[in-house]
Protein backbone atom coordinates (compact mmCIF):
# COMPACT_ATOMS: atom_id res chain seq x y z
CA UNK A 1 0.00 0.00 0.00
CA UNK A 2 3.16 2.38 0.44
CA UNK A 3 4.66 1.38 -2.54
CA UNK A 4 1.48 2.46 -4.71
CA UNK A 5 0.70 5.98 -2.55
CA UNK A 6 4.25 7.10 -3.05
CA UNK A 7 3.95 6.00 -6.74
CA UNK A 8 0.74 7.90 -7.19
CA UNK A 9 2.70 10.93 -5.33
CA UNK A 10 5.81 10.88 -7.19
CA UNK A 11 3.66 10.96 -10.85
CA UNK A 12 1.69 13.43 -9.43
CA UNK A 13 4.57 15.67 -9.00
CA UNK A 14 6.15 14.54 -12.24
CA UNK A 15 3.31 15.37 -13.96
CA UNK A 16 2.82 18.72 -12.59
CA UNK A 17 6.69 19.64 -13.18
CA UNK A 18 6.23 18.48 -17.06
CA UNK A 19 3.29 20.63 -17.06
CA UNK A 20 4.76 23.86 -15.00
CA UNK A 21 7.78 23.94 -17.95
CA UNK A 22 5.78 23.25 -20.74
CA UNK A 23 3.50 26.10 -19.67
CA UNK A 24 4.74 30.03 -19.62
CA UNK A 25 3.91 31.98 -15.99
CA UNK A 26 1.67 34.24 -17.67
CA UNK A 27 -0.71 31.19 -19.07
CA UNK A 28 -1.65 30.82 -15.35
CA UNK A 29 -0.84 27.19 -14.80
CA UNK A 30 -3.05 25.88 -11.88
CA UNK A 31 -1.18 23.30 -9.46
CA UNK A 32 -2.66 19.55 -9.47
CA UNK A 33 -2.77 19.90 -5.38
CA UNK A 34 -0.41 18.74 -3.23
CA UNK A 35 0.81 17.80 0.21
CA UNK A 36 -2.05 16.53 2.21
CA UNK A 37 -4.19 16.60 -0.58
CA UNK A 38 -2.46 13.83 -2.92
CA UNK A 39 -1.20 11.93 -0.26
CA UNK A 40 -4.71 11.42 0.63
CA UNK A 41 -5.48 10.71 -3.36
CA UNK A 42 -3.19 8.31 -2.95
CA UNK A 43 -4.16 6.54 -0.20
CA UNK A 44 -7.55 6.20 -1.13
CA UNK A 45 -5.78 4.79 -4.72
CA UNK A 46 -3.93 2.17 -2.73
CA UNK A 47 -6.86 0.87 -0.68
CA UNK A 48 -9.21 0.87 -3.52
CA UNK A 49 -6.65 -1.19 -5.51
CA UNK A 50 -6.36 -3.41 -2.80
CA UNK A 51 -9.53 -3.53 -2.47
CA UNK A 52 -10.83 -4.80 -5.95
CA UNK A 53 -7.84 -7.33 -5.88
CA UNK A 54 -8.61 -8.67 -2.67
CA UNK A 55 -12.29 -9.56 -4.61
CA UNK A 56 -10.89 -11.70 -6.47
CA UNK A 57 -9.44 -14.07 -3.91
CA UNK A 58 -11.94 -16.71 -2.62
CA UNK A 59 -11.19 -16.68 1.02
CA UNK A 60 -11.41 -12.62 1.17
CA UNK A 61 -14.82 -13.15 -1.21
CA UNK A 62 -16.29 -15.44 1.86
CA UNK A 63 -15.53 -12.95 4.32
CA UNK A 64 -17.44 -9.64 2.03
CA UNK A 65 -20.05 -12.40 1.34
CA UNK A 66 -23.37 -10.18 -0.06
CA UNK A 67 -21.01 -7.03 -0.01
CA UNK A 68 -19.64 -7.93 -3.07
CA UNK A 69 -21.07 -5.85 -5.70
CA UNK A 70 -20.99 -2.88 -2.93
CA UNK A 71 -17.14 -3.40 -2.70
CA UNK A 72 -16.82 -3.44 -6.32
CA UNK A 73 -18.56 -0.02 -6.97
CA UNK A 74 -16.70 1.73 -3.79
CA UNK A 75 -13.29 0.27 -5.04
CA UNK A 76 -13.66 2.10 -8.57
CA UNK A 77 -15.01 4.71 -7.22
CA UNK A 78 -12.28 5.25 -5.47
CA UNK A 79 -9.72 4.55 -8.03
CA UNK A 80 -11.51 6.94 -10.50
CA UNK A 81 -11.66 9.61 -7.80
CA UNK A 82 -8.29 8.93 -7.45
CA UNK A 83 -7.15 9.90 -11.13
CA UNK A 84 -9.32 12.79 -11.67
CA UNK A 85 -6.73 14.76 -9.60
CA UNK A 86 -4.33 14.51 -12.33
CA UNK A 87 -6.88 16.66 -14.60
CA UNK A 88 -6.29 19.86 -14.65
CA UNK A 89 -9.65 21.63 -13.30
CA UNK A 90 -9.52 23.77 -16.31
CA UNK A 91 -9.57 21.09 -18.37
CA UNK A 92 -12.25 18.64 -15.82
């Protein structure tokens, strides 16, 4: 779970550095968030991945039992809430 939030932090900061030089000061280039923000974007990345994987194994499958479908929808909604941060809101 470490290993994906500080993956999910260090591309969000790659991709905002591509985008800061690539863009002049006076286009107004907004910031993708950071600090708190994206670590918390990628924390709820890492669980939701783990989540939707953990689906798939039969002994985690008995313990969500009628949950199933519920944990499905929550884990991609949490992995798609999770990549919308590196949209630019002008573009969103």
């Amino acid at each position: 779970m470490l290993a994906i939030t500080a993956g999910y932090v260090a591309v969000g900061y790659a991709i905002e550095l591509i985008r800061s030089s690539r863009m002049s000061k006076s286009a107004g280039g907004k910031s993708l968030g950071g600090g708190l923000k994206r670590v918390f974007d990628g924390l709820t990345l890492a669980v939701s991945i783990l989540l939707l994987v953990g689906v798939v194994y039969p002994s985690v499958m008995a313990l969500i039992g009628d949950t199933r479908l519920f944990a499905i929808v929550a884990g991609l909604a949490g992995v798609l809430y999770s990549l919308h941060a590196f949209v630019p809101e002008d573009l969103a």
